[in-house]
Protein backbone atom coordinates (compact mmCIF):
# COMPACT_ATOMS: atom_id res chain seq x y z
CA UNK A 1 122.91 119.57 94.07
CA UNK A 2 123.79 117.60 97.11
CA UNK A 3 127.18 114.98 96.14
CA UNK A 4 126.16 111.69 97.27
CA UNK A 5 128.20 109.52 99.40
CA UNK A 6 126.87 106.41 97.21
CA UNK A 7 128.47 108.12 94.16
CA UNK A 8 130.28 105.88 91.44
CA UNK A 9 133.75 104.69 92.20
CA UNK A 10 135.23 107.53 88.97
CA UNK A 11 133.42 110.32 90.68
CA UNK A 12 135.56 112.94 91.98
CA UNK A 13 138.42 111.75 90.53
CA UNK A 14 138.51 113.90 87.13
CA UNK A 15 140.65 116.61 86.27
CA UNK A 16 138.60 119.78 87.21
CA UNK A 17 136.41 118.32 90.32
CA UNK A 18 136.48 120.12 93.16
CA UNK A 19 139.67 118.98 95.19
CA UNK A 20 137.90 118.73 98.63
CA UNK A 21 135.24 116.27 97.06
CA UNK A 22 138.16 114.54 95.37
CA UNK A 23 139.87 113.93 98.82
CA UNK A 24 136.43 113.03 100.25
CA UNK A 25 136.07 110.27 97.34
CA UNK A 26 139.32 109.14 98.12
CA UNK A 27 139.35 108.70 101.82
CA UNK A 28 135.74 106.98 101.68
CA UNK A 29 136.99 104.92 98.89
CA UNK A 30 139.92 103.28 101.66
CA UNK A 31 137.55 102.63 104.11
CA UNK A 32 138.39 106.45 106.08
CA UNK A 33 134.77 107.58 106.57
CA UNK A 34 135.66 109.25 110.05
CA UNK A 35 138.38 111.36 108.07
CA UNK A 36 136.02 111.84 104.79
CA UNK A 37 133.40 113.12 107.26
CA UNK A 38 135.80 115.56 109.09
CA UNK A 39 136.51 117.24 105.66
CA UNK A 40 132.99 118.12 105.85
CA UNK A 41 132.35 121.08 108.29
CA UNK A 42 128.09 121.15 108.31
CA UNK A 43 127.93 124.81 107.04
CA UNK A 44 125.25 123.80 104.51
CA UNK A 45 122.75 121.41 104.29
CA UNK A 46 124.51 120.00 101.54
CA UNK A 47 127.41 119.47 103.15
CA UNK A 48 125.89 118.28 106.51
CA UNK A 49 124.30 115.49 104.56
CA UNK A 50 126.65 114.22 102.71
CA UNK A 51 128.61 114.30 105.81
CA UNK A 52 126.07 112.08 107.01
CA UNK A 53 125.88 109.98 104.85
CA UNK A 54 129.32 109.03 104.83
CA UNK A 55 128.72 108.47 108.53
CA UNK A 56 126.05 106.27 107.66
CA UNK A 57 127.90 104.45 105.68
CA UNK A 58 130.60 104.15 107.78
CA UNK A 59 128.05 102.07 110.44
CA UNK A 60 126.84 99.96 108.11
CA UNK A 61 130.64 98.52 106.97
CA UNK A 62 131.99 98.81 110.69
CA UNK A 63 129.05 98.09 112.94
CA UNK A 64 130.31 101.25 115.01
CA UNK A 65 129.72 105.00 115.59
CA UNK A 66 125.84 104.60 115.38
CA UNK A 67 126.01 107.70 117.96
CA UNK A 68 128.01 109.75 115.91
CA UNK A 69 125.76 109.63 112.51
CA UNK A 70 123.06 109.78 114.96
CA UNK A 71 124.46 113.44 116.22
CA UNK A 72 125.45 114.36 112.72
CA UNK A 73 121.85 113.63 111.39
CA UNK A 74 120.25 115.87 113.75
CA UNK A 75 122.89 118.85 112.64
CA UNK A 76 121.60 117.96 109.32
């Protein structure tokens, strides 16, 4: 099951979550999408769209790096 970037605001923070979700959750929750994202290698397809969704929603908050979850949407 893919982890969505939309997730609540308590996911990934409970004791036995994966830790490199739980750092993803709280970079994206400070705004970091760009560092969130790097976390994310696109091994999987999982991965490479979460990934871009965070990049996503990075654009939508910043009004920037439309090229970037452009490029990351066609890995996916």
């Amino acid at each position: 099951m893919a982890h969505s970037a939309m997730a609540g605001s308590g996911w990934g923070t409970t004791e036995g979550d994966d830790p490199l979700q739980t750092a993803v959750w709280r970079l994206r929750s400070r705004g970091c999408w760009a560092d969130a994202a790097a976390l994310l290698e696109p091994v999987t397809a999982d991965t490479a769209l979460q990934r871009t969704a965070l990049l996503v929603e990075r654009c939508l908050y910043t009004e920037q790096g439309w090229a970037e979850a452009e490029d990351a949407l066609r890995t996916a």
